[in-house]
Protein backbone atom coordinates (compact mmCIF):
# COMPACT_ATOMS: atom_id res chain seq x y z
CA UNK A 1 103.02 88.41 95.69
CA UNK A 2 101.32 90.73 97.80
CA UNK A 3 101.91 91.85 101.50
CA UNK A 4 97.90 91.33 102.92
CA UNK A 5 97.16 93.49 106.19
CA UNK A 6 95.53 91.93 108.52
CA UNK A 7 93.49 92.51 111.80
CA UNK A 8 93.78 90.33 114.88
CA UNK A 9 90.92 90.71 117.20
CA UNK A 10 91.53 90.00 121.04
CA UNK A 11 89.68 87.04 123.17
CA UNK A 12 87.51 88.32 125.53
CA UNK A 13 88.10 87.57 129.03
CA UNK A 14 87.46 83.56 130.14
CA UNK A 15 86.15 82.66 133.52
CA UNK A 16 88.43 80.13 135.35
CA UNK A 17 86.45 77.19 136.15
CA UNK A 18 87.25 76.97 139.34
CA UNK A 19 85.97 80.22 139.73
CA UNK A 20 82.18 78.90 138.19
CA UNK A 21 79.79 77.54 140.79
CA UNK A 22 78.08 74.36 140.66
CA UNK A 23 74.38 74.94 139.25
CA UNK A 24 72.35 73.27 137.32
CA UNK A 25 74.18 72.49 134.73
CA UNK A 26 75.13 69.32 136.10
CA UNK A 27 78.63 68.17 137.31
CA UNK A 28 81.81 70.37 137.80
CA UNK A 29 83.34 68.53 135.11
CA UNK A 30 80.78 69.01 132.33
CA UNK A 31 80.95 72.77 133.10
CA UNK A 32 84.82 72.91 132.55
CA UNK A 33 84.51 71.54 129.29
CA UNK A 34 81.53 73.57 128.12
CA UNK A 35 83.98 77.14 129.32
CA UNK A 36 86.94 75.59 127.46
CA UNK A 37 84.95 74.37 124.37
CA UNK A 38 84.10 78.36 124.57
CA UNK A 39 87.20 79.76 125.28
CA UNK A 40 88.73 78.01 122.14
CA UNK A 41 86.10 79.81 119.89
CA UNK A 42 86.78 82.69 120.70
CA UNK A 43 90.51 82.38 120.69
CA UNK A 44 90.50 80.60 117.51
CA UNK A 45 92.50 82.34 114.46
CA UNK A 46 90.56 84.78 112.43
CA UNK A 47 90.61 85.15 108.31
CA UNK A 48 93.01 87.15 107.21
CA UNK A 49 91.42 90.31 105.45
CA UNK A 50 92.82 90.90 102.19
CA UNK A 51 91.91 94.24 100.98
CA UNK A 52 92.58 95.93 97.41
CA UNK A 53 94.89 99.16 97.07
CA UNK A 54 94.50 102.09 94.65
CA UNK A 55 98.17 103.25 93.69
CA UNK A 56 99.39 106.99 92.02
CA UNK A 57 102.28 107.17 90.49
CA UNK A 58 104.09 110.14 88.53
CA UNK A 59 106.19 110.50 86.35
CA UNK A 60 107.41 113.44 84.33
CA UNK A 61 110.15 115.12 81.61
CA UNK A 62 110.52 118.18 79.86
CA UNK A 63 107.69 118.71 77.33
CA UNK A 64 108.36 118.25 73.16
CA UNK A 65 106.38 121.68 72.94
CA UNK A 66 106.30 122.15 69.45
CA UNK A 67 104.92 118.19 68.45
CA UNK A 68 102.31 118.79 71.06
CA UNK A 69 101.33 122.02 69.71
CA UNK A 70 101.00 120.50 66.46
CA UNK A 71 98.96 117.98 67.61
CA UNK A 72 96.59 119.99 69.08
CA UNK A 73 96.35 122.03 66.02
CA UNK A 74 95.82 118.98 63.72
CA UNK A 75 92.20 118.37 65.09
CA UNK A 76 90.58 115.29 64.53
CA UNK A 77 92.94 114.04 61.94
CA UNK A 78 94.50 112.16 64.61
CA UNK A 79 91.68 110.27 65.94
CA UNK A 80 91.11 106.44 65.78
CA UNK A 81 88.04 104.32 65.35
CA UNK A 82 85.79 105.30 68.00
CA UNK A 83 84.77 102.61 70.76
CA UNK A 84 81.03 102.67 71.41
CA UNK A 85 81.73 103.40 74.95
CA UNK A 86 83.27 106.69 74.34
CA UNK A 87 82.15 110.11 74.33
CA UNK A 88 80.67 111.54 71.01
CA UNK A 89 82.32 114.94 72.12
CA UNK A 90 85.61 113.73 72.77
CA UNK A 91 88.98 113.51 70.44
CA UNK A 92 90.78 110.38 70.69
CA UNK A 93 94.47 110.06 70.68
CA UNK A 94 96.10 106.23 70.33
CA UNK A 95 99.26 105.93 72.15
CA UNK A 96 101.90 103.50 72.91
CA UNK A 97 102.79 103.00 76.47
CA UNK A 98 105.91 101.32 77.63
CA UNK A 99 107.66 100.78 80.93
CA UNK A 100 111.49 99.97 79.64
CA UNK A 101 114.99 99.48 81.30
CA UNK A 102 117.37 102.40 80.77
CA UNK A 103 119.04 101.08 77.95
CA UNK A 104 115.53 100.51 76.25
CA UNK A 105 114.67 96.83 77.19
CA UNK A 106 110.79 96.89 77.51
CA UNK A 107 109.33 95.33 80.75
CA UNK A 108 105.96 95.57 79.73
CA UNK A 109 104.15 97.60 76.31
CA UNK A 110 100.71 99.04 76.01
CA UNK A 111 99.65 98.84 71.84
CA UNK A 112 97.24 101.58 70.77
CA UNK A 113 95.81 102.78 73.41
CA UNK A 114 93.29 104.89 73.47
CA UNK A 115 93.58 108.15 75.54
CA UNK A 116 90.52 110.69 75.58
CA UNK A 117 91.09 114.52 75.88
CA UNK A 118 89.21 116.06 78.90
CA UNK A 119 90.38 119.67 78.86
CA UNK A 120 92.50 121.62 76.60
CA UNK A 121 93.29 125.60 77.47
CA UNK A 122 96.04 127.98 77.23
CA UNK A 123 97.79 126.41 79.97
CA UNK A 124 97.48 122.35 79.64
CA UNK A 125 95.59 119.74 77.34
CA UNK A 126 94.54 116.43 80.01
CA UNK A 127 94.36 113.10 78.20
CA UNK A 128 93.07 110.21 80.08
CA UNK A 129 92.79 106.06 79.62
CA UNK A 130 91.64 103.36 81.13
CA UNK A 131 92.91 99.48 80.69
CA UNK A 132 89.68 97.81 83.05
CA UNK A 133 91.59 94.09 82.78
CA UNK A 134 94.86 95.62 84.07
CA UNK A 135 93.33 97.70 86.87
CA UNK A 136 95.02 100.79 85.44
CA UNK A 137 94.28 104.36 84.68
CA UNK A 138 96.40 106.92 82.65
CA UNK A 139 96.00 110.70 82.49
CA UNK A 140 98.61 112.50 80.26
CA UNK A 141 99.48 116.12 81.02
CA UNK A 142 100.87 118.56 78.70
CA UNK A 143 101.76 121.70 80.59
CA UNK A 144 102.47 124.23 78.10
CA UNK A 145 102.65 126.86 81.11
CA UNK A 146 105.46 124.88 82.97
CA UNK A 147 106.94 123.09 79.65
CA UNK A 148 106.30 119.67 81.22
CA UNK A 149 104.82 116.20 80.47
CA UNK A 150 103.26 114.47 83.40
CA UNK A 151 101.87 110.60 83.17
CA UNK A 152 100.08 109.61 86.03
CA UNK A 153 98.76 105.91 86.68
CA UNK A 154 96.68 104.89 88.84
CA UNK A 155 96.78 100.84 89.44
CA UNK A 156 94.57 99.12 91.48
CA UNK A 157 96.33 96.16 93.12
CA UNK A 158 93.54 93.08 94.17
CA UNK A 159 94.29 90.86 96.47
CA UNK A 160 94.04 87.71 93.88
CA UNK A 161 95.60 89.20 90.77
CA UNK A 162 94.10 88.16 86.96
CA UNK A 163 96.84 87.16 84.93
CA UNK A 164 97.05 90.90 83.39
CA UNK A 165 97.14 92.22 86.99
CA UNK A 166 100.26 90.11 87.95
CA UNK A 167 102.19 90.70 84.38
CA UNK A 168 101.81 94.60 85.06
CA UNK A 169 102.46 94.66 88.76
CA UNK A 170 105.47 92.30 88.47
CA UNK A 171 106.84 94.89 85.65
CA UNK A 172 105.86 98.14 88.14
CA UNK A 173 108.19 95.55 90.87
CA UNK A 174 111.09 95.36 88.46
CA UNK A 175 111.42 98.73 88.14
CA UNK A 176 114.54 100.55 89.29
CA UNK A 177 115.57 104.67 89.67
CA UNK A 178 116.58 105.37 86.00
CA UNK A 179 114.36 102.82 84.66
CA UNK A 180 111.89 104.76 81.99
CA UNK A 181 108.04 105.42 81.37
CA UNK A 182 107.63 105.96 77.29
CA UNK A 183 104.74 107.19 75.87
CA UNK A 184 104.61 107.81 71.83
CA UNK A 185 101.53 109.25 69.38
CA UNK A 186 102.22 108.81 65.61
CA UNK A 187 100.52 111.39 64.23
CA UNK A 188 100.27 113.44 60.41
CA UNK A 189 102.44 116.47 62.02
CA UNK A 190 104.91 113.84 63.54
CA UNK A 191 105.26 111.26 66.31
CA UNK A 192 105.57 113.20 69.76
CA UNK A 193 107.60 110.75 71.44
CA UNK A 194 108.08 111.58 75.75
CA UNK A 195 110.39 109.62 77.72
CA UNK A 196 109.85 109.75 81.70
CA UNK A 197 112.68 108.86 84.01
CA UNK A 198 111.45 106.64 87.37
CA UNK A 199 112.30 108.23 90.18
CA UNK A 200 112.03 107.80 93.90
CA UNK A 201 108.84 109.54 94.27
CA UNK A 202 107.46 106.48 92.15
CA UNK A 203 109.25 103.69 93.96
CA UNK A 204 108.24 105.06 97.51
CA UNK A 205 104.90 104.40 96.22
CA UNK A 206 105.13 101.27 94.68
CA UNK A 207 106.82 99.65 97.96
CA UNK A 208 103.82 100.87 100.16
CA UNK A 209 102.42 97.68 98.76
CA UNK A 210 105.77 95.86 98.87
């Protein structure tokens, strides 16, 4: 599924054995096969290295201002049950997050997930996520200052996928330009519902793994 770099290392240098002299080794012939049993070993193939990559892709769309206003002005009265993991300080927003065909076919959908604000100002409000058996990350933007929505994700691709690793990579690889990232609250004020076209930027990345 996955392109593996790998490094080859070059054989050092063999003597001929013609070019040995006769010591005490003992006969000519024992020392030819003692330099060739050597020269195999170090010509011999190497393991290929298989090494794990750490993806970023972006996406982004014009931002539903007005929902995400609201939402920021409805407080807590959006937050979900709060994992033990998370931070006491931090509101918690549940999303759904869906990688879908133009015409709305879904590849592959996240259910409630749980996205934590880290900043909120004048300018932005950061959300961020974290699916540990998928190898992803998600950070959603709202840029109130450039009236955009940004998702980022950041997959880590291992060498010898878990099932969950393969399902989301193989729905990243089906991807096309046009292709959609959707990502939906439901909250009291209304659902703020942002649809994010794939673009080239994010397929360049994806085939750097191939």
């Amino acid at each position: 599924m996955y392109d593996a770099e790998f490094h080859t290392q070059e054989a050092e240098p063999v003597a001929s054995p013609a070019s040995e002299q006769q010591g005490d080794s003992g006969p000519a012939g024992e020392g030819a096969e003692v330099v060739g049993a050597e020269a195999a070993a170090d010509v011999s193939p190497r393991p290929v290295e298989l090494e794990t990559r750490v993806l970023l892709f972006r996406v982004y769309a014009p931002l539903h201002v007005v929902a995400a206003a609201n939402c920021l002005r409805c407080g807590r009265g959006f937050q979900t049950a709060q994992p033990s993991d998370a931070d006491d300080k931090g509101e918690l927003l549940a999303v759904s997050l869906s990688l879908q065909r133009a015409d709305g076919e879904s590849l592959l959908t996240f259910e409630d997930m749980l996205l934590q604000k880290m900043r909120e100002d004048e300018r932005e409000a950061a959300w961020v996520g974290h699916l540990p058996a998928y190898g992803l990350q998600v950070a959603w933007v709202w840029d109130f200052y450039r009236l955009l929505s940004f998702v980022y994700l950041q997959v880590q691709v291992e060498p010898s996928p878990t099932a969950e690793q393969a399902a989301l990579w193989d729905a990243l690889q089906a991807l096309v330009e046009g292709d959609v990232m959707r990502i939906r609250a439901a909250l009291p004020t209304g659902d703020l519902d942002q649809v994010h076209a794939v673009t080239g930027e994010f397929l360049t990345e994806r085939d750097r793994v191939g």
